[in-house]
Protein backbone atom coordinates (compact mmCIF):
# COMPACT_ATOMS: atom_id res chain seq x y z
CA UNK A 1 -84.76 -70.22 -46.45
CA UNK A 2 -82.32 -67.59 -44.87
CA UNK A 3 -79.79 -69.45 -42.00
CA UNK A 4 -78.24 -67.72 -39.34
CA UNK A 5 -75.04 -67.41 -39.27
CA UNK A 6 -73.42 -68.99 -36.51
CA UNK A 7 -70.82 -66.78 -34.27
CA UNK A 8 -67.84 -67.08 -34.63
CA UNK A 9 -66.62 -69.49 -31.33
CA UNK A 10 -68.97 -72.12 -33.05
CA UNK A 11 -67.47 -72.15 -36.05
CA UNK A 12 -64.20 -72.59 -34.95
CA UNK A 13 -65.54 -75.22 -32.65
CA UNK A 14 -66.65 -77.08 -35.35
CA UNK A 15 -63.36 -76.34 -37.79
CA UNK A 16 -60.85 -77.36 -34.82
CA UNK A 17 -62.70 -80.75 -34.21
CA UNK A 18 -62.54 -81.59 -37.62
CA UNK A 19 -60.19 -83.47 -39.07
CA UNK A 20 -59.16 -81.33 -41.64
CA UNK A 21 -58.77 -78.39 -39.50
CA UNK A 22 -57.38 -80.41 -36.51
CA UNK A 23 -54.39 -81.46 -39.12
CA UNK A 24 -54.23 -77.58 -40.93
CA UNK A 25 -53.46 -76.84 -37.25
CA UNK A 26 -51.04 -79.00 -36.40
CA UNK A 27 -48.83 -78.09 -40.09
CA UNK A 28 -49.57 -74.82 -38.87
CA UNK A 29 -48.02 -75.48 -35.52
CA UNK A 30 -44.92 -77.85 -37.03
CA UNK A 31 -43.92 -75.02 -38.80
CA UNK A 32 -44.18 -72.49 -36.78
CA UNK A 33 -41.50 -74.31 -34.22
CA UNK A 34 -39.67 -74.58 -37.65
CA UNK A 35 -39.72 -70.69 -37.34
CA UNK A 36 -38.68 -70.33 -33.88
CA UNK A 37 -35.89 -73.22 -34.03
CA UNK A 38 -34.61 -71.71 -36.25
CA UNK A 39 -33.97 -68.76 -34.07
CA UNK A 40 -32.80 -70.66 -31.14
CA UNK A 41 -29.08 -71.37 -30.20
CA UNK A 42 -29.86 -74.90 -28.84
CA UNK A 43 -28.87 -77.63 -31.44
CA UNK A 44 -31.47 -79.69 -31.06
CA UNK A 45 -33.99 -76.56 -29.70
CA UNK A 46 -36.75 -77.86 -27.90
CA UNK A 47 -38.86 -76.26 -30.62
CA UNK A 48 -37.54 -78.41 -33.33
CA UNK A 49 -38.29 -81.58 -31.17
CA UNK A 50 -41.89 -79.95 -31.11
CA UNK A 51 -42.29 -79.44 -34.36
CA UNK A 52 -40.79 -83.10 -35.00
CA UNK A 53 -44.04 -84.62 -33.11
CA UNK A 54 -46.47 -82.06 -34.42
CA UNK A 55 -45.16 -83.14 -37.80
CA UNK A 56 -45.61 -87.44 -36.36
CA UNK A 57 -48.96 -86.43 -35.50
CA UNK A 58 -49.94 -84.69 -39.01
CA UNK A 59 -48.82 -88.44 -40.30
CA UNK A 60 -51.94 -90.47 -39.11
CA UNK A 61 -54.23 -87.95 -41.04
CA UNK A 62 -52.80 -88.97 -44.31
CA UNK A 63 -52.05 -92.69 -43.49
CA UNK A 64 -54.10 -93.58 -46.39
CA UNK A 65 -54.48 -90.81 -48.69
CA UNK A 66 -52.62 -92.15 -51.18
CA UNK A 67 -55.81 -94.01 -52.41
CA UNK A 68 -57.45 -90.66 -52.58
CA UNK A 69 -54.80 -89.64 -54.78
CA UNK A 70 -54.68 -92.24 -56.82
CA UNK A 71 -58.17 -92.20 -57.55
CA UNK A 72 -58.10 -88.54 -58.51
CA UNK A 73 -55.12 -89.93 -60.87
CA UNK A 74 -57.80 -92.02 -62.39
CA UNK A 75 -60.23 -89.01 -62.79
CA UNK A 76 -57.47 -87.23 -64.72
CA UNK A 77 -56.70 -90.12 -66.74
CA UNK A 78 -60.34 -90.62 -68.33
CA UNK A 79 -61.07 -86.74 -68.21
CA UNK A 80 -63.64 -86.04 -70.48
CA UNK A 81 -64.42 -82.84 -72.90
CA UNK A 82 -67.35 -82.05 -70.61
CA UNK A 83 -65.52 -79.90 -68.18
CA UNK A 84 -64.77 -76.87 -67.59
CA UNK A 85 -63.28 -74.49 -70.86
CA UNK A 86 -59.70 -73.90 -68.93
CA UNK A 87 -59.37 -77.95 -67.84
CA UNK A 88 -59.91 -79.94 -71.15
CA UNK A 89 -57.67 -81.13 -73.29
CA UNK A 90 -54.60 -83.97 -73.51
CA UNK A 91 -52.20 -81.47 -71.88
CA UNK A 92 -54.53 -80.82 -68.46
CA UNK A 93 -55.13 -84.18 -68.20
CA UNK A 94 -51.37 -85.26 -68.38
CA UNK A 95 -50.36 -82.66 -66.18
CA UNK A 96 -53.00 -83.48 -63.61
CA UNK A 97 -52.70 -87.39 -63.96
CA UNK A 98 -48.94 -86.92 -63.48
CA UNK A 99 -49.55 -84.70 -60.13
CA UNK A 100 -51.91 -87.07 -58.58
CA UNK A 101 -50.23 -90.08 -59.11
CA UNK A 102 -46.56 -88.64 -57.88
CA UNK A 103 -48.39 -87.48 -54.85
CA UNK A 104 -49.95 -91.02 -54.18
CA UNK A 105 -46.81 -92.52 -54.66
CA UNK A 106 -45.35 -89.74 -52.20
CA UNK A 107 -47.54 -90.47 -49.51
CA UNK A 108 -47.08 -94.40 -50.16
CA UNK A 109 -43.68 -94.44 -49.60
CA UNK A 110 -44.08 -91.89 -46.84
CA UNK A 111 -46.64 -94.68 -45.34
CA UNK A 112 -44.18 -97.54 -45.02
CA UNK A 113 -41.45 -95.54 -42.31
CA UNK A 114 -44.12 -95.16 -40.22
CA UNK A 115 -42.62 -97.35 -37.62
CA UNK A 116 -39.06 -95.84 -37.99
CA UNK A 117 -40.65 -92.46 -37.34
CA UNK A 118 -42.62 -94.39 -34.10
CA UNK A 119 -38.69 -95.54 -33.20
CA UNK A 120 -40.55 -99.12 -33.02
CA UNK A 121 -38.22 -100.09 -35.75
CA UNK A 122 -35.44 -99.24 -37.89
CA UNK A 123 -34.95 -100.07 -40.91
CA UNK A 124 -31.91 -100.43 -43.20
CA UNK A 125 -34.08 -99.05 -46.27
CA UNK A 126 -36.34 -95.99 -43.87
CA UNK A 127 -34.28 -93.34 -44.44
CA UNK A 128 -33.77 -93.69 -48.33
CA UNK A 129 -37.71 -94.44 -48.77
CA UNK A 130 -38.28 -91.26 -46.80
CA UNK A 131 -35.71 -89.50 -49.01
CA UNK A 132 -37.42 -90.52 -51.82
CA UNK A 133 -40.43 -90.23 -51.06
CA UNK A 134 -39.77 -86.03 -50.43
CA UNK A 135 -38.32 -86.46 -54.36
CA UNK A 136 -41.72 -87.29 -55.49
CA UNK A 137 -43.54 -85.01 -53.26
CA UNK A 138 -41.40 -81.92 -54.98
CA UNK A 139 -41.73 -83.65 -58.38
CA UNK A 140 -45.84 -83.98 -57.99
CA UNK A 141 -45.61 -80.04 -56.88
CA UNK A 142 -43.79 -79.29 -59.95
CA UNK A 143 -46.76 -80.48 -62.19
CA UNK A 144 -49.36 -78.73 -60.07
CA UNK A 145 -47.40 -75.83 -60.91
CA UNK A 146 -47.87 -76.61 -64.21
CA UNK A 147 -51.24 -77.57 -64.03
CA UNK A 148 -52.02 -74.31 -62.85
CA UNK A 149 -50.37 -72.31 -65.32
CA UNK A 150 -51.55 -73.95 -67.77
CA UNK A 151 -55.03 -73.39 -66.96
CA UNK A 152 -54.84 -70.02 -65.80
CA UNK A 153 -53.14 -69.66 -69.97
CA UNK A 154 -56.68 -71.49 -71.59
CA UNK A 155 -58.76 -69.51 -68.73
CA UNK A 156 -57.26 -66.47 -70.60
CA UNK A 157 -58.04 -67.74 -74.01
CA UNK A 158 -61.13 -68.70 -73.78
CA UNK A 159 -64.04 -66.45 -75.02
CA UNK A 160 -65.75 -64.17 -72.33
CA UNK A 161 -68.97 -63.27 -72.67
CA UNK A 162 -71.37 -60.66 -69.99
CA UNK A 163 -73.82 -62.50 -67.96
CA UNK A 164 -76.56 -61.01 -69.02
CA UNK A 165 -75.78 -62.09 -73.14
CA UNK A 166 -75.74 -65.69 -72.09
CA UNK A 167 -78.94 -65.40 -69.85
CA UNK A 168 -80.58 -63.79 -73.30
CA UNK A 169 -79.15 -66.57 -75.35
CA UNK A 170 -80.80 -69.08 -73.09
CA UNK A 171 -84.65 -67.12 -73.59
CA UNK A 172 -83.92 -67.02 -76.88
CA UNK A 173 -83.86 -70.57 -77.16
CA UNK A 174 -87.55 -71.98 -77.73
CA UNK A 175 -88.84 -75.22 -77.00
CA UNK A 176 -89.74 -75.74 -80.92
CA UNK A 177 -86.39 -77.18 -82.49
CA UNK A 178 -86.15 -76.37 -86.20
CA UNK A 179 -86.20 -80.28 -88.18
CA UNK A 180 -84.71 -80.58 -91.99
CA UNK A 181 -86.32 -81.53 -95.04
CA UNK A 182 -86.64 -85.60 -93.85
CA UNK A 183 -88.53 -84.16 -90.59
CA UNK A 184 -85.81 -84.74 -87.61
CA UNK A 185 -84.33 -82.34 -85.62
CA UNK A 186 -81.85 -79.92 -86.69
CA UNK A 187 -78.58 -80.61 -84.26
CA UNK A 188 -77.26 -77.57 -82.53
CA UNK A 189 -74.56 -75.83 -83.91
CA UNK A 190 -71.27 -76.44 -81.97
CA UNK A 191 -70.60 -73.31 -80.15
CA UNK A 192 -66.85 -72.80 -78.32
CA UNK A 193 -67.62 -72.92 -74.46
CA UNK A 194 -67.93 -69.53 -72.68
CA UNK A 195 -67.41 -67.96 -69.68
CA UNK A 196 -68.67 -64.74 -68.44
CA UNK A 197 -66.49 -62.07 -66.29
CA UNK A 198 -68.19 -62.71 -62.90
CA UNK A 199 -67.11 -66.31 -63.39
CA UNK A 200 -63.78 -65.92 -65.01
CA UNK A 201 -62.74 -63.77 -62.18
CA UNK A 202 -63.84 -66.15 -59.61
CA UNK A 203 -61.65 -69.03 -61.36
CA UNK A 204 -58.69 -67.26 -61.64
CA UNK A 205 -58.20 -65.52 -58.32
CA UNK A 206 -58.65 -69.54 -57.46
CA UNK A 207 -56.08 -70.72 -59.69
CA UNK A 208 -53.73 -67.62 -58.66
CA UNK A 209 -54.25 -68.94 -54.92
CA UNK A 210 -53.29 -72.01 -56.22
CA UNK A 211 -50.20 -71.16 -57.83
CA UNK A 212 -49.53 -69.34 -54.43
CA UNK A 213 -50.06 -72.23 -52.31
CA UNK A 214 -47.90 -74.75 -54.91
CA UNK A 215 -44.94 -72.42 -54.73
CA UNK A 216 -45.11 -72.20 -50.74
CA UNK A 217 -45.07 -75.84 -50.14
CA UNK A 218 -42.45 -76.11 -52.96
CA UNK A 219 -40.12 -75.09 -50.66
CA UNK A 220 -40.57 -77.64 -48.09
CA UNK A 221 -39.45 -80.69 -49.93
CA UNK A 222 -36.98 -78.51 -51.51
CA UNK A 223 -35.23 -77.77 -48.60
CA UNK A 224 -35.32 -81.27 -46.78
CA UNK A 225 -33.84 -82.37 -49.98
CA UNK A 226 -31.21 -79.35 -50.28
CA UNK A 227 -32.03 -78.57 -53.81
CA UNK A 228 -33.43 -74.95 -53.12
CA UNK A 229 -30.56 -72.76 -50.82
CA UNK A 230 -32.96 -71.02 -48.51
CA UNK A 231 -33.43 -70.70 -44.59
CA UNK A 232 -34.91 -72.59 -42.35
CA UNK A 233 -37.11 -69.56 -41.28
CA UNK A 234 -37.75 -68.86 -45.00
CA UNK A 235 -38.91 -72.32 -45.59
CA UNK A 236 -41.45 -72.16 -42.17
CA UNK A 237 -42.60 -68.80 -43.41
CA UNK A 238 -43.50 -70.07 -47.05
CA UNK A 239 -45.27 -73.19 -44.93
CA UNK A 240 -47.32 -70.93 -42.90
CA UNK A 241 -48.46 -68.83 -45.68
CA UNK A 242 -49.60 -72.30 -47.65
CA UNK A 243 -51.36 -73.41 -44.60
CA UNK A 244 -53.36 -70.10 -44.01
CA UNK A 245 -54.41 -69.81 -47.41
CA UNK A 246 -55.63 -73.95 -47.27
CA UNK A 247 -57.35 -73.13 -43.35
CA UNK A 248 -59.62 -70.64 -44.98
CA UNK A 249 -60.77 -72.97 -47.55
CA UNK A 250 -61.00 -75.86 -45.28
CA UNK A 251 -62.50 -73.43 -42.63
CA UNK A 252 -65.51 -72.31 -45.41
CA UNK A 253 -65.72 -75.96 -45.91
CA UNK A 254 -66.64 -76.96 -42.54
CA UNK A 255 -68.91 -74.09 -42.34
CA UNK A 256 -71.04 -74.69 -45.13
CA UNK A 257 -71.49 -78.09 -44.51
CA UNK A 258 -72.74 -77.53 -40.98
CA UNK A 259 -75.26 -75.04 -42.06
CA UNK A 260 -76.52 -77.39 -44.74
């Protein structure tokens, strides 16, 4: 069945009343009053007080994300030899178990200064847990960096094969399995997982926007904590790249699943 596609006002109906595109829109707002404070002479600029309550807002979205996270921590953890070529192994799995669960314990600790961020409360302990919790956020970012270059190094090293040989190698295979000398089928030979070009380059311009992305928001905890020297525009600019390049996906995302 061929569907219409919709125009475009629809779709962006749809993406901006969604909650992943109504919080992609507010980061993308927070920092772009990060951009334009930074450009003001006004100490606090009325942009940075904007950008202060966009970023509040973004806050409710994620509330509870941290069980997301840790359950993805999980998946890592018991990561079979099943998957894809480029994810398998001890090394993958540590590197993605270690993101996940930093990034849980990120948005925990993020979770519990809620109320000092409301101003219902303060706390002797908010500002440190919100320190800290920016220490794990750059510390999970760190491994996805390193998740990502370490699968776009086995994505290179794996064997690549043309579509059309493993479409042949599939006809080739009859439904009569060859059986031994006792009468019981032969097992398969164990053959190294391939991938052909169409879907090699498809995974790796992925991972590449990946390793994009990672080193964009990198910045952000990296400057709140002071441990990278760059700009306060800098840091906004490297923000709104990371949050176009997420909007698109999320934006696809909505699409397809209101046309299914």
């Amino acid at each position: 069945m061929v569907t219409t596609p919709q125009p475009w006002m629809a779709q962006f109906s749809r993406y901006i009343n969604s909650a992943p595109g109504i919080e992609n829109t507010l980061r993308l707002l927070q920092f772009s009053c990060v951009i334009l404070g930074s450009f003001s002479g006004a100490s606090p600029s009325p942009w940075s007080r904007a950008g202060g309550q966009f970023a509040l807002s973004r806050r409710y979205f994620r509330f509870f994300k941290f069980i997301d996270y840790f359950e993805n921590a999980w998946a890592a953890y018991t990561l079979n030899e099943s998957g894809p070529a480029h994810r398998r192994g001890s090394i993958a799995s540590t590197l993605e178990f270690s993101k996940w669960s930093l990034l849980g314990v990120y948005l925990l600790l993020e979770g519990v200064t809620i109320f000092d961020a409301l101003g219902a409360q303060r706390t002797s302990w908010g500002d440190r847990a919100l320190l800290e919790s920016n220490k794990f956020w750059l510390y999970a970012l760190v491994f996805s960096l390193l998740s990502t270059l370490w699968q776009l190094a086995q994505l290179r090293q794996a064997p690549k094969t043309p579509a059309a040989t493993q479409k042949k190698k599939k006809k080739e295979k009859g439904p009569d399995a060859k059986s031994n000398t006792d009468g019981q089928e032969k097992a398969p030979p164990v053959e190294k997982q391939t991938i052909n070009n169409a879907e090699f380059i498809i995974i790796y311009q992925a991972l590449v926007k990946d390793l994009i992305i990672t080193v964009c928001d990198i910045c952000i905890p990296g400057y709140n904590l002071g441990w990278i020297p760059i700009s306060a525009s800098t840091m906004g600019s490297a923000a709104v790249l990371s949050t176009l390049l997420v909007g698109r996906d999320r934006w696809v995302q909505v699409r397809d699943v209101a046309g299914s």
